[in-house]
Structure formats: C-alpha cells, structure tokens
N, C-alpha and C. Protein backbone atom coordinates (compact mmCIF):
# COMPACT_ATOMS: atom_id res chain seq x y z
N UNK A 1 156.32 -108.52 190.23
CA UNK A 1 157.23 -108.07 191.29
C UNK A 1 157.35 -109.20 192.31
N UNK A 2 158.31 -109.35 192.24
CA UNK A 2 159.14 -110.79 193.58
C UNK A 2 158.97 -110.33 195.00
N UNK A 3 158.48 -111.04 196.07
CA UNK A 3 158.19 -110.71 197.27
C UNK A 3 159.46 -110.24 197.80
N UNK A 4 160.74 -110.26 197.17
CA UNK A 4 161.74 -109.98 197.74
C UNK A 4 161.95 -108.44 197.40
N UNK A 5 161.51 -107.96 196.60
CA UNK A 5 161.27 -106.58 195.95
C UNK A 5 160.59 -105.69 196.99
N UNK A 6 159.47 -106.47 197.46
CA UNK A 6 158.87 -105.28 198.71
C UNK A 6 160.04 -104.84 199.80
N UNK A 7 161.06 -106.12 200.19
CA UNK A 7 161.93 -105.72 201.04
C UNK A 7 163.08 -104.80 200.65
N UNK A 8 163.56 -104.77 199.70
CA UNK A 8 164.34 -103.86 198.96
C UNK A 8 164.48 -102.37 199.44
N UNK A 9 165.47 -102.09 200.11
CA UNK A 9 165.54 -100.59 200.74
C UNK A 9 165.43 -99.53 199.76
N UNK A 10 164.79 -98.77 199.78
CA UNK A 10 164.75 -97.58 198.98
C UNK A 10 166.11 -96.32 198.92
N UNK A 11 165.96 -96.24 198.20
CA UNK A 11 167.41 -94.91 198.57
C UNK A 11 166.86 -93.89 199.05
N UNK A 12 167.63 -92.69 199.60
CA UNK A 12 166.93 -91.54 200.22
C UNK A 12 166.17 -90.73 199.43
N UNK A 13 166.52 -90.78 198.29
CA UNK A 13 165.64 -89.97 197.01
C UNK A 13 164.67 -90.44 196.82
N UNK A 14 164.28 -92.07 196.81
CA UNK A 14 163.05 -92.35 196.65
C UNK A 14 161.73 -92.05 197.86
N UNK A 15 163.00 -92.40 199.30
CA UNK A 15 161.83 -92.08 200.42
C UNK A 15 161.39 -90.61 199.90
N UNK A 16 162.32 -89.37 199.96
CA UNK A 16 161.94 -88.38 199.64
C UNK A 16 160.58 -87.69 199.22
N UNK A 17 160.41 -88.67 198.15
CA UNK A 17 159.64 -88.43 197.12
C UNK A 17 158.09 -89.50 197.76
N UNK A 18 158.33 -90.19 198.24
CA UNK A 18 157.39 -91.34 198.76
C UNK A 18 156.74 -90.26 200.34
N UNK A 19 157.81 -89.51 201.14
CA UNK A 19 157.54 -89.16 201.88
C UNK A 19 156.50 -87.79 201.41
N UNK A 20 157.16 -87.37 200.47
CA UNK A 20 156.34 -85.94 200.52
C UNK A 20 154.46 -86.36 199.71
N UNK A 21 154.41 -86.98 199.12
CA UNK A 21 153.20 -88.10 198.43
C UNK A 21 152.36 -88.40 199.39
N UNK A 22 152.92 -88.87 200.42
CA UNK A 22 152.18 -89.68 201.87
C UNK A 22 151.94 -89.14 202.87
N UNK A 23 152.51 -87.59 202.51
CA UNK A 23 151.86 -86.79 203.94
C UNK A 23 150.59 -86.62 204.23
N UNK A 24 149.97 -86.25 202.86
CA UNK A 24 148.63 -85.69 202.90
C UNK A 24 147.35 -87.19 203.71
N UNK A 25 148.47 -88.29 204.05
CA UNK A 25 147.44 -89.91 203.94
C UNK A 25 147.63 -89.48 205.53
N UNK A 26 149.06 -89.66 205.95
CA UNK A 26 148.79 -89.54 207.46
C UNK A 26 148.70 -88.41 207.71
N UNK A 27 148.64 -87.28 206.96
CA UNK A 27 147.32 -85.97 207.89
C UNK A 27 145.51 -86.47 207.96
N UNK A 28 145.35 -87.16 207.24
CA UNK A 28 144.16 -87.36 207.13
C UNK A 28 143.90 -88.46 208.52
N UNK A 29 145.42 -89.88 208.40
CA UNK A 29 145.11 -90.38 209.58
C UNK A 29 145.54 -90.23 211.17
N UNK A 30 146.09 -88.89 211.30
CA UNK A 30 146.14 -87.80 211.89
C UNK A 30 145.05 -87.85 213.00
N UNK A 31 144.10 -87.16 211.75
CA UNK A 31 142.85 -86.42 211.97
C UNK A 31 141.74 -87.06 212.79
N UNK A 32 141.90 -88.55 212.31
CA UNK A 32 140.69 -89.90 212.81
C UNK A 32 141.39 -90.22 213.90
N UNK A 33 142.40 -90.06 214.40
CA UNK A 33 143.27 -90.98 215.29
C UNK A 33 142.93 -89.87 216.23
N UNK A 34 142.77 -88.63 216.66
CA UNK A 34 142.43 -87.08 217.34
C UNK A 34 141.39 -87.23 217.10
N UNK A 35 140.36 -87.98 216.98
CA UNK A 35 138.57 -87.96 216.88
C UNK A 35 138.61 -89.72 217.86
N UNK A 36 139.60 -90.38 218.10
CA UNK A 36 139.37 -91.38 218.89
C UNK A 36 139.72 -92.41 218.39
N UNK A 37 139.87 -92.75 216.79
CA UNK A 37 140.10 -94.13 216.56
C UNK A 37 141.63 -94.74 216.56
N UNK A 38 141.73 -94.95 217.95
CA UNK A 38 143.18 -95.56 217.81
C UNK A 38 143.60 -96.37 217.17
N UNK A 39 142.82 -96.95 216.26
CA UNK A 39 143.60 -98.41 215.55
C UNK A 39 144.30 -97.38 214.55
N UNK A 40 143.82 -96.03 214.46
CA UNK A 40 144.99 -95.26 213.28
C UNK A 40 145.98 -95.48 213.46
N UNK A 41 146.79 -95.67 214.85
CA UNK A 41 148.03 -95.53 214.98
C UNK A 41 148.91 -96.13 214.49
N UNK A 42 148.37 -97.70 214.22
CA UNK A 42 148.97 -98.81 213.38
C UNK A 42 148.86 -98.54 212.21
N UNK A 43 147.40 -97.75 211.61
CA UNK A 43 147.24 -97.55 210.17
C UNK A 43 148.57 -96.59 209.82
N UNK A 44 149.16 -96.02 210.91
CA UNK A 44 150.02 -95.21 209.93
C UNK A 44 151.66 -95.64 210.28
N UNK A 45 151.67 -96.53 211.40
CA UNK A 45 153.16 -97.63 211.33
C UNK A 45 152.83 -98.26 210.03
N UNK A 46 151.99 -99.17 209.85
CA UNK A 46 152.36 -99.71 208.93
C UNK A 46 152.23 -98.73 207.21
N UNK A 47 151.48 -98.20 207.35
CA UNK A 47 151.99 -96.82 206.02
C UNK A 47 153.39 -96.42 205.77
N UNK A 48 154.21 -95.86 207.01
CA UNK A 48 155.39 -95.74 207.38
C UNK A 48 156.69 -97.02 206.83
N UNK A 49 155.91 -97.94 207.63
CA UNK A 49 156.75 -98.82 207.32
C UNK A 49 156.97 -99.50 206.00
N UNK A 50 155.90 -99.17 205.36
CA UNK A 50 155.40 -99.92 204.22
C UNK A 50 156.45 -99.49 203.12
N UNK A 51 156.37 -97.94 203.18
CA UNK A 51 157.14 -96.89 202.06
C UNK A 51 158.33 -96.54 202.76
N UNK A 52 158.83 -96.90 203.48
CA UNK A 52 160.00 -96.99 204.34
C UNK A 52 160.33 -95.09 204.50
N UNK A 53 159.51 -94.64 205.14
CA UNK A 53 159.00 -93.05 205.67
C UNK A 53 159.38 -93.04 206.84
N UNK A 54 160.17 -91.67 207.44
CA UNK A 54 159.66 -91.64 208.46
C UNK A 54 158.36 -91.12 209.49
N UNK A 55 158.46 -91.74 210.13
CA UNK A 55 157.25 -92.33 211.29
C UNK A 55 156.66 -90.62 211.70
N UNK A 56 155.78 -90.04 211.18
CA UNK A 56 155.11 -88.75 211.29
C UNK A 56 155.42 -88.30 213.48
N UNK A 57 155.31 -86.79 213.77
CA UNK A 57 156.27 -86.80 215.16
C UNK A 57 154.50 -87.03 216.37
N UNK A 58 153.12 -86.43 215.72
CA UNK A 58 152.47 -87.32 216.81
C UNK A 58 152.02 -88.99 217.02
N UNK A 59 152.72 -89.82 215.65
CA UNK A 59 152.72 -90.97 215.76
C UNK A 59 153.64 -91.17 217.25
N UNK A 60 154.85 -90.68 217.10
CA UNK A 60 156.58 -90.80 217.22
C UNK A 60 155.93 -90.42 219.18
N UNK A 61 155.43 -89.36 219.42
CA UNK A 61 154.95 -88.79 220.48
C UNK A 61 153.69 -89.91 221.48
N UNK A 62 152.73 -90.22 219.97
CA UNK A 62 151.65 -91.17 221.06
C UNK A 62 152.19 -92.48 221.18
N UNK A 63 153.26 -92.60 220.97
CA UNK A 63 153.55 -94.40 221.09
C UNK A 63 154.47 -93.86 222.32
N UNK A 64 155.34 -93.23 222.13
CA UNK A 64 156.27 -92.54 223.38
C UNK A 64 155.41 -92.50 225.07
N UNK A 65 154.18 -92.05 224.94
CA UNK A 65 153.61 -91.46 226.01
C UNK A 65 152.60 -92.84 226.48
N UNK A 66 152.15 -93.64 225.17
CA UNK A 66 151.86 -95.29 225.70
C UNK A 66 152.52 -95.78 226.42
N UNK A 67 154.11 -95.55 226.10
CA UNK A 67 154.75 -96.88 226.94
C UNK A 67 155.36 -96.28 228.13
N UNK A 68 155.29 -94.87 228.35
CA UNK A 68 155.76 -94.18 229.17
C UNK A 68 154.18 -94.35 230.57
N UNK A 69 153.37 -94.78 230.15
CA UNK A 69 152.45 -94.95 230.61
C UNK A 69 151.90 -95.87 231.45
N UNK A 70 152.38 -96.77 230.50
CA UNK A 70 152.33 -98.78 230.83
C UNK A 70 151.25 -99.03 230.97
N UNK A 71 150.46 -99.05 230.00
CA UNK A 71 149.06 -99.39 229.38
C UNK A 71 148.47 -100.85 229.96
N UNK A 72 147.53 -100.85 230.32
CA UNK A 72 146.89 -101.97 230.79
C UNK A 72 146.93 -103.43 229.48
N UNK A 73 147.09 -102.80 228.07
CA UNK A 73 146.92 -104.15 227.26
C UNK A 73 147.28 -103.26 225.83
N UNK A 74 147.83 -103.49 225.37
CA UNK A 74 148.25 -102.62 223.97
C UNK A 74 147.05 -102.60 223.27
N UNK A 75 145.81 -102.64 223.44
CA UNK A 75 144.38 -102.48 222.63
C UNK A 75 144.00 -101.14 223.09
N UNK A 76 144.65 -100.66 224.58
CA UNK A 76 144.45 -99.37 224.63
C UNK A 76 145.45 -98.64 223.86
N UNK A 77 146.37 -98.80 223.40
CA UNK A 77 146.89 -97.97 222.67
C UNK A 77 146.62 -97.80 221.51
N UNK A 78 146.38 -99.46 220.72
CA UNK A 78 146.71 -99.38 219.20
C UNK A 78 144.68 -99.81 218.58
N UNK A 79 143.99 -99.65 219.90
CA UNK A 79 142.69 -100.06 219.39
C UNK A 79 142.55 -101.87 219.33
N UNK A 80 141.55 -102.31 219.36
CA UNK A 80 141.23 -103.69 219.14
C UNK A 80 141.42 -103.97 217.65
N UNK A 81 142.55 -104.87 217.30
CA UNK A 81 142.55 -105.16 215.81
C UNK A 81 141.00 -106.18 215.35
N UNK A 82 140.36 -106.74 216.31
CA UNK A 82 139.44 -107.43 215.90
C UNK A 82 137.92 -106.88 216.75
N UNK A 83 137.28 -106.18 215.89
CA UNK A 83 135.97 -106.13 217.09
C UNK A 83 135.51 -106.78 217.94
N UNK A 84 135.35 -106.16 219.24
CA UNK A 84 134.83 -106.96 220.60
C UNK A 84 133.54 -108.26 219.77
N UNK A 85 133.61 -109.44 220.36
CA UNK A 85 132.47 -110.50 220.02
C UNK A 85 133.01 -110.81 218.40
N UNK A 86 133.69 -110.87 218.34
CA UNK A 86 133.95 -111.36 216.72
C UNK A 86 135.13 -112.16 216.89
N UNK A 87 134.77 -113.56 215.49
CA UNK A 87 135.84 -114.94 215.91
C UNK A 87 137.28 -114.07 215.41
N UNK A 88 138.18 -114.71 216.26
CA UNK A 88 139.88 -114.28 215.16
C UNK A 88 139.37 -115.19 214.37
N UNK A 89 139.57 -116.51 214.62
CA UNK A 89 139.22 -117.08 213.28
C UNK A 89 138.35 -117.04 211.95
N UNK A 90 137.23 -117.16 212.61
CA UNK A 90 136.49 -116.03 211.18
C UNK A 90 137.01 -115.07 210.63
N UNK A 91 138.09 -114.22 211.23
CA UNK A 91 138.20 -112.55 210.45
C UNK A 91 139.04 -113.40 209.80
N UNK A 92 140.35 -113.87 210.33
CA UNK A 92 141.25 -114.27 209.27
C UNK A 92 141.02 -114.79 208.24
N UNK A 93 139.75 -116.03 208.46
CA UNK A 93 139.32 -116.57 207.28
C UNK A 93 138.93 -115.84 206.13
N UNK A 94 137.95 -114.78 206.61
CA UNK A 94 137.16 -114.04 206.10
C UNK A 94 138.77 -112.72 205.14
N UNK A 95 139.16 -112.44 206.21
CA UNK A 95 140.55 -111.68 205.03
C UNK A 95 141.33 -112.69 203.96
N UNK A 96 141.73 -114.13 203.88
CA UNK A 96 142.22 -114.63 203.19
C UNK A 96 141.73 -114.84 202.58
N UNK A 97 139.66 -114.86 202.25
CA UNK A 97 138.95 -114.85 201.16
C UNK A 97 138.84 -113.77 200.24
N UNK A 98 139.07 -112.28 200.61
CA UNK A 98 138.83 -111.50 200.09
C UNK A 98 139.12 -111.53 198.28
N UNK A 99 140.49 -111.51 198.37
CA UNK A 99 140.76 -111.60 197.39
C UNK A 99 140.10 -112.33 196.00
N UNK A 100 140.85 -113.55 196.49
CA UNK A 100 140.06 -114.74 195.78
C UNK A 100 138.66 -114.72 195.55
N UNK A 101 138.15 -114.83 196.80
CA UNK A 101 136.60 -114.56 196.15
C UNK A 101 135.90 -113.29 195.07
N UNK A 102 136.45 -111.77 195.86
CA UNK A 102 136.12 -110.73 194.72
C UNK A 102 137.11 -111.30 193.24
N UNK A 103 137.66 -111.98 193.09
CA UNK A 103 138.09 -112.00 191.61
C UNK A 103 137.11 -113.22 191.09
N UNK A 104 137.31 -114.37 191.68
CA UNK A 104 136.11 -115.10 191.04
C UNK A 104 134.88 -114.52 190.61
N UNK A 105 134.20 -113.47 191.76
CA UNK A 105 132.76 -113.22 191.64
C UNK A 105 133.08 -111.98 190.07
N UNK A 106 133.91 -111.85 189.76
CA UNK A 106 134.65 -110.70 189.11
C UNK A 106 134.82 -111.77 187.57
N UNK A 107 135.09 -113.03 187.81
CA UNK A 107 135.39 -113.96 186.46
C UNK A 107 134.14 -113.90 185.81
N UNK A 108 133.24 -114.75 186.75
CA UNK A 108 131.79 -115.09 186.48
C UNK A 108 131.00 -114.01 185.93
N UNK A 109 131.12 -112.70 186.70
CA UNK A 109 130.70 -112.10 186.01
C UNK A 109 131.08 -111.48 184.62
N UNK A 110 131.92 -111.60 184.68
CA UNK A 110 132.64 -111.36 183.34
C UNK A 110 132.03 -111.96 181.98
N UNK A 111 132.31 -113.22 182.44
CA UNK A 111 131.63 -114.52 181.77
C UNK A 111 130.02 -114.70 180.93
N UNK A 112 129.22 -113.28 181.80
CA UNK A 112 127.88 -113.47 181.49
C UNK A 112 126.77 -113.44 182.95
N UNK A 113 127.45 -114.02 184.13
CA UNK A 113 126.56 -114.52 184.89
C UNK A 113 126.48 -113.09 185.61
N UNK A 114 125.01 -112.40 185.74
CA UNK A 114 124.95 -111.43 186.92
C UNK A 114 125.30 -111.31 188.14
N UNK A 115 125.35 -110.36 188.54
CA UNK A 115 125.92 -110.48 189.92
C UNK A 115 124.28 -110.39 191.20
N UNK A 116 124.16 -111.42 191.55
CA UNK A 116 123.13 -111.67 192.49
C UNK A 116 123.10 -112.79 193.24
N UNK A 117 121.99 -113.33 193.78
CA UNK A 117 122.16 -114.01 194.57
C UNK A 117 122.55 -115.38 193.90
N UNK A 118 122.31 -115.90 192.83
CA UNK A 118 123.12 -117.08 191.67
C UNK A 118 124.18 -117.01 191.59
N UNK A 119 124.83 -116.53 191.52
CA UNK A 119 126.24 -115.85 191.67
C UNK A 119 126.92 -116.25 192.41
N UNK A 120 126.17 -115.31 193.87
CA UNK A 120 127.40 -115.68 195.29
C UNK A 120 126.81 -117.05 195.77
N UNK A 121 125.70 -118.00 195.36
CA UNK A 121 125.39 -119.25 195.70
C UNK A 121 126.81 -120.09 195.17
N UNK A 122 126.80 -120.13 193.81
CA UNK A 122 128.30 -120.83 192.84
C UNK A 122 129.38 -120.82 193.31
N UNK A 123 129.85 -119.47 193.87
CA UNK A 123 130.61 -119.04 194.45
C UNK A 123 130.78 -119.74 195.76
N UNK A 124 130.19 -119.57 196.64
CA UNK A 124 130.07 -120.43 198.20
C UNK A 124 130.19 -121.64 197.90
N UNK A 125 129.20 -122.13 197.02
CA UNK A 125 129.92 -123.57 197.56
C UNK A 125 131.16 -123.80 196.84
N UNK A 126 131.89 -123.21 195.92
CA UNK A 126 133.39 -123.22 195.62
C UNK A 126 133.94 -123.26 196.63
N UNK A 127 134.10 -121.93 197.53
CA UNK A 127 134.87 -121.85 198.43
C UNK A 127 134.27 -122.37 199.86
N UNK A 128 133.47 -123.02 200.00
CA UNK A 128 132.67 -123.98 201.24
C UNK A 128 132.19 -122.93 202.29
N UNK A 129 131.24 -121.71 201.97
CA UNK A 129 130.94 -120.72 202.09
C UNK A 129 129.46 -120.43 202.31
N UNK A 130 128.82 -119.81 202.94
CA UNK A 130 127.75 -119.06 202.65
C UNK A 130 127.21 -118.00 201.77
N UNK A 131 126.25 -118.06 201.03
CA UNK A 131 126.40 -117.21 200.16
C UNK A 131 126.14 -115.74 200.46
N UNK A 132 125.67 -115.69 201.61
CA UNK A 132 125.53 -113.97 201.80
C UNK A 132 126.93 -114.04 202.71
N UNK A 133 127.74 -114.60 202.63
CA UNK A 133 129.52 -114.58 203.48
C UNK A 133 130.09 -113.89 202.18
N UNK A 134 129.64 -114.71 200.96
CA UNK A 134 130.29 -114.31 199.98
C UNK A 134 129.61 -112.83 199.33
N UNK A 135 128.71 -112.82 199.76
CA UNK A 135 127.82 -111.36 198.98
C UNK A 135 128.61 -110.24 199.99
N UNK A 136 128.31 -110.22 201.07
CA UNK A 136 129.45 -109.45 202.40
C UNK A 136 130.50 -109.48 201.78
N UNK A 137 131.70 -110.15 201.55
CA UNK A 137 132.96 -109.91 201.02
C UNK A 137 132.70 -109.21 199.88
N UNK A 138 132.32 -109.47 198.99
CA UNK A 138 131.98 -108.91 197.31
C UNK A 138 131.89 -107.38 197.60
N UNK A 139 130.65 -106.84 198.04
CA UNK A 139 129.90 -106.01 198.31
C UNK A 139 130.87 -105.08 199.82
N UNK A 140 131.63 -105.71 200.32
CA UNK A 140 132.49 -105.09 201.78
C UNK A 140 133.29 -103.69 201.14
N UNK A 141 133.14 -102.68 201.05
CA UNK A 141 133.88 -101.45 200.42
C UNK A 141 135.19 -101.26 201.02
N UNK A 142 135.52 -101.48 201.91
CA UNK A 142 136.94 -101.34 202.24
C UNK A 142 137.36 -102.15 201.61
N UNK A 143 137.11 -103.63 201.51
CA UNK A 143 137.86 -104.82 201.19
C UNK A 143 138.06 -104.61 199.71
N UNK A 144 136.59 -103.96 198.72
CA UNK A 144 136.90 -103.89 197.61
C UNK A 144 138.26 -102.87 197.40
N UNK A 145 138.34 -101.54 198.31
CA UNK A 145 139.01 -100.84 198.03
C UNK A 145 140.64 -101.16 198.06
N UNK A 146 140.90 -101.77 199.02
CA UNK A 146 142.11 -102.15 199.55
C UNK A 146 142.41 -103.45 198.62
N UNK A 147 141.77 -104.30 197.77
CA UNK A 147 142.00 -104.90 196.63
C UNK A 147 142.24 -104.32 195.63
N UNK A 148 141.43 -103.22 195.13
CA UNK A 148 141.71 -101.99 194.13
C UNK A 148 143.35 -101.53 194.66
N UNK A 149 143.49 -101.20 195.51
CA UNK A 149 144.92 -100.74 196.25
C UNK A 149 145.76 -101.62 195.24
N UNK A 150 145.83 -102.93 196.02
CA UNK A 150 146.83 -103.44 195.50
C UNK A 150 146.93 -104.33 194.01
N UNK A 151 146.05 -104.17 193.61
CA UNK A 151 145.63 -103.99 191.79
C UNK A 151 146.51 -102.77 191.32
N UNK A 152 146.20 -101.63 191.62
CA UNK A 152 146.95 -100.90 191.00
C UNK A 152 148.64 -100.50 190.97
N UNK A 153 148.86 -100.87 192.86
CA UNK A 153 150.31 -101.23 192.85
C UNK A 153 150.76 -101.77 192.20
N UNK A 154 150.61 -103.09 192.05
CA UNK A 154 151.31 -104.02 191.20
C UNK A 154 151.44 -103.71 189.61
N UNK A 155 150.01 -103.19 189.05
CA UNK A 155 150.44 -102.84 187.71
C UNK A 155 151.23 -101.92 187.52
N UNK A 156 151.01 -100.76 188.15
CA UNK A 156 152.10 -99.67 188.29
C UNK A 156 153.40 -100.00 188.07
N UNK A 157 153.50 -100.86 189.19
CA UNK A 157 155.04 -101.54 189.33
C UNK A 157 155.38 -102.50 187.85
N UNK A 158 154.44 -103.05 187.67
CA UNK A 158 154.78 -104.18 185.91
C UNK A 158 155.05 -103.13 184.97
N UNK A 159 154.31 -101.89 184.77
CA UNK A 159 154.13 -100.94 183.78
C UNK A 159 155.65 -99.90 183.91
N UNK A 160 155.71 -99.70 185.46
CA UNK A 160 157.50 -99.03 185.10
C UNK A 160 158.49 -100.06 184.83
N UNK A 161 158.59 -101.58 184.82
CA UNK A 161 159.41 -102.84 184.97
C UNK A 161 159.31 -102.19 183.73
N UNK A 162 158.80 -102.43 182.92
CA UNK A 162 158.11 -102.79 181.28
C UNK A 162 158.89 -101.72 180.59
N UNK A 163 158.81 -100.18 180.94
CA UNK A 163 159.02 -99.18 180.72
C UNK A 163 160.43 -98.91 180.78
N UNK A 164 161.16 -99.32 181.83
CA UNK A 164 162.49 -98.99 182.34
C UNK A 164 163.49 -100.09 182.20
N UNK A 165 162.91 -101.68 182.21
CA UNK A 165 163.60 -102.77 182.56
C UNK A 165 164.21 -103.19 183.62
N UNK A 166 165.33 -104.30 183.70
CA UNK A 166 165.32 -104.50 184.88
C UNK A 166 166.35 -104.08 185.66
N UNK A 167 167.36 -103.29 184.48
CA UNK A 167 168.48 -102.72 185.28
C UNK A 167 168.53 -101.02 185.73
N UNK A 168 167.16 -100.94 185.47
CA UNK A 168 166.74 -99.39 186.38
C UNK A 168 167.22 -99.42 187.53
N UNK A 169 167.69 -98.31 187.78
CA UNK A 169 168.18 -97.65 189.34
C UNK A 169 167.26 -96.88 190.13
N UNK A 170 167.33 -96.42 191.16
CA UNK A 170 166.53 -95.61 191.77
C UNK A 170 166.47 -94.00 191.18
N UNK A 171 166.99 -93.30 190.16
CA UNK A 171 166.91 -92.32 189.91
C UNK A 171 166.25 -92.00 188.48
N UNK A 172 166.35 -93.40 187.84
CA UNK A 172 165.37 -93.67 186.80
C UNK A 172 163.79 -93.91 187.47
N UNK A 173 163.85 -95.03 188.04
CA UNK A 173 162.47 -95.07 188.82
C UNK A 173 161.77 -93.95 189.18
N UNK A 174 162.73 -92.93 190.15
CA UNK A 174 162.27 -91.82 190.51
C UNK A 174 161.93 -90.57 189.89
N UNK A 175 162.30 -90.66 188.66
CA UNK A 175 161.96 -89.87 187.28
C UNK A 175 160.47 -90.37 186.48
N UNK A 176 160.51 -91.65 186.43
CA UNK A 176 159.12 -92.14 185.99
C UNK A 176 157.99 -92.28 186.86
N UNK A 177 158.54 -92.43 187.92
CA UNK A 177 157.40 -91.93 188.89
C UNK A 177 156.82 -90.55 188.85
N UNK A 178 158.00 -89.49 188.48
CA UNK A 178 157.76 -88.13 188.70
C UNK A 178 156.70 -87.63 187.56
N UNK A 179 157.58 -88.82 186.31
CA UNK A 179 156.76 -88.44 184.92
C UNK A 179 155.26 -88.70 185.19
N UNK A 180 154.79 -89.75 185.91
CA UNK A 180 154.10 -90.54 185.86
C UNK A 180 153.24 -90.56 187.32
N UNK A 181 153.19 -89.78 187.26
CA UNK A 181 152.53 -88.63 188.98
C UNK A 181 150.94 -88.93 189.02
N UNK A 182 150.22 -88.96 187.94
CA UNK A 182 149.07 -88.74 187.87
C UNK A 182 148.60 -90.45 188.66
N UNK A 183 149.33 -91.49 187.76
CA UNK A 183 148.43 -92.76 188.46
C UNK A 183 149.33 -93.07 189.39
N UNK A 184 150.26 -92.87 189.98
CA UNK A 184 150.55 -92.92 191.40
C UNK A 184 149.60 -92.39 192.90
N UNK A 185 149.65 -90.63 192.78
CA UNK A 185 148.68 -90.41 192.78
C UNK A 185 146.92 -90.69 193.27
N UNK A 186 146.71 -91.64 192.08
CA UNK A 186 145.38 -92.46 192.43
C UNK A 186 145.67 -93.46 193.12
N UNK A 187 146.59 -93.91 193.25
CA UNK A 187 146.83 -95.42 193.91
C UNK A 187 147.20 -94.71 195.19
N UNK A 188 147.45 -93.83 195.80
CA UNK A 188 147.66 -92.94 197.49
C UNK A 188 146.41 -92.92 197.35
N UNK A 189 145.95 -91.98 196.59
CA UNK A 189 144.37 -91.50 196.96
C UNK A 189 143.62 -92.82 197.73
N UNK A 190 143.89 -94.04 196.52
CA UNK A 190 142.85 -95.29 197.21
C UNK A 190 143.55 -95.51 198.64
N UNK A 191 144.93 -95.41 199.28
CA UNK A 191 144.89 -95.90 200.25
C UNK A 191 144.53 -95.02 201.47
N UNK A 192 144.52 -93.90 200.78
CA UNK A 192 143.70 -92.73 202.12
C UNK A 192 142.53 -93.79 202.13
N UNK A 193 141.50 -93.48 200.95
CA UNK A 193 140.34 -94.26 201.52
C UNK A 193 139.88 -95.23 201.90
N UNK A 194 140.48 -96.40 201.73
CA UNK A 194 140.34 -97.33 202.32
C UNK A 194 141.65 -97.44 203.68
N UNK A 195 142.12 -96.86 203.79
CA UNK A 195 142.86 -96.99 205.35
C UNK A 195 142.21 -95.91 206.22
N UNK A 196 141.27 -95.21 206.11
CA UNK A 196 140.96 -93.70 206.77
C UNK A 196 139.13 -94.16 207.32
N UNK A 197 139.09 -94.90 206.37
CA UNK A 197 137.66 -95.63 207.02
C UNK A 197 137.27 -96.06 207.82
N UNK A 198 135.90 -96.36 208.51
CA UNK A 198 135.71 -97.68 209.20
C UNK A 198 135.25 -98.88 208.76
C-alpha cells in the first residue's frame, strides 16, 4: 500500500462501516480520558482522523470547553505527549527504533540466536545502542503491540489488494471487509489495546 493510499478519502459507506467498528475503541477511550488521562483526547483525534470518522460528541464537547477556557498550555488539555524529565530527543529516537529494532531482534531470532542478553548486545551495537535500550524496546508492550497493529494493517490491506485487485471500488472493499469481519476485527481489538494503555 502507497503512502498516498492512507490519504485517499473514503466514501460514506466505508466511513459507515469503519465508524460503527470503532465505536466500541473510543468508548473504551472514553472511559480512561473520565478517569483523568487526558492524552486520550488525542488518542481518539487521531483514531478519528485516522479512519476518517466522525470525531465522537464528548471529544467534540472537551476540546470546545478547552478553548472556550484558554488553557494555560495545551498539555492541560491534551496531557504531556512526553513525560515530565524525559529527553524529546531520546523518545523520538527511541520511537524511530522501534520498529527496526523489534524486527531485527525478530530476524536473529529466527535465525537460531535466543533471545537474551547476546542478542540485544548484537543488536546495540548495530544500531549504536545500549543493550538493555534495546531489551526495553523489544520487551516495551505497547510498542510491541502497536507494531503488531500495523503488521496486521498492512497485510490485511495486501490480502484484500490480492483478493479484489486494483480496480476495486469502495463497495467491493466494503463487502470483503464485511466478508472478512473476523481479522479486521482483531486488528481494532489490537488498537484498543495498545492505544487504551499506559
């Protein structure tokens, strides 16, 4: 799938169907965001935005009453995207490794080599790393999850390409999706859990 594909407007039948799928994610981030964790609020713009949904009405309401407010620093509204005492630079670093590194540590092991501290040593100095930096990423459960996320998107997406070709429309799509409910489905499920976390 071509990065130009994510931008691709959906038709109303597909939001439809995307919308009614994704309720049950932002009731859940609903629920955490009404227990205090404001960074939900973004977790569920960008959900929204992602599946091109509309924007759930106490999202629509607490962003309304933020700016109606005039918030001292938008961290009171939307939460600190980076924990107090922690580098930006490190996190970013540390997110642009994720990937890469869980698939390497994912080759190697493949390969034969266990997964321990030999392992994420090989590993680090590949990526000019520490090896418990790299055991933390490996071992980080959101990060694994939200890699699982988009593992399964993408095949999903190769597997209806494959299935339908390339001159599918949105009402074919939206039929094989329908057919094909069960591993969709799991791929929401993973992003409840890894977006609903801490």
């Amino acid at each position: 799938m071509s990065e130009d594909e994510y931008w691709k407007e959906y038709s109303p039948e597909a939001r439809a169907v995307l919308q009614k799928w994704i309720a049950p994610i932002l009731d859940s981030v609903r629920r955490a965001y009404e227990t205090g964790e404001r960074n939900k609020l973004m977790t569920a713009l960008f959900v929204c935005c992602l599946f091109q949904i509309e924007i759930p009405a106490w999202a629509r309401k607490a962003i309304i009453l933020a700016f109606g407010s005039t918030p001292k620093t938008w961290d009171d509204v939307f939460g600190r995207p980076i924990p107090k005492g922690k580098s930006v630079t490190a996190h970013r670093r540390r997110q642009r490794m994720i990937e890469p590194v869980t698939k390497r540590v994912r080759e190697l092991h493949a390969a034969g080599k266990s997964i321990g501290p030999e392992l994420f040593e090989t590993v680090a100095e590949e990526f000019g790393s520490s090896a418990s930096t790299i055991r933390d990423i490996f071992y980080d459960r959101e990060a694994v999850k939200g890699l699982n996320f988009l593992t399964k998107a993408k095949e999903a997406a190769k597997v209806m390409a494959n299935e339908l070709g390339p001159d599918a429309d949105d009402a074919q799509r939206i039929a094989w999706v329908n057919q094909n409910r069960h591993g969709y489905t799991d791929i929401l499920t993973d992003i409840l859990k890894s977006r609903t976390k801490k």
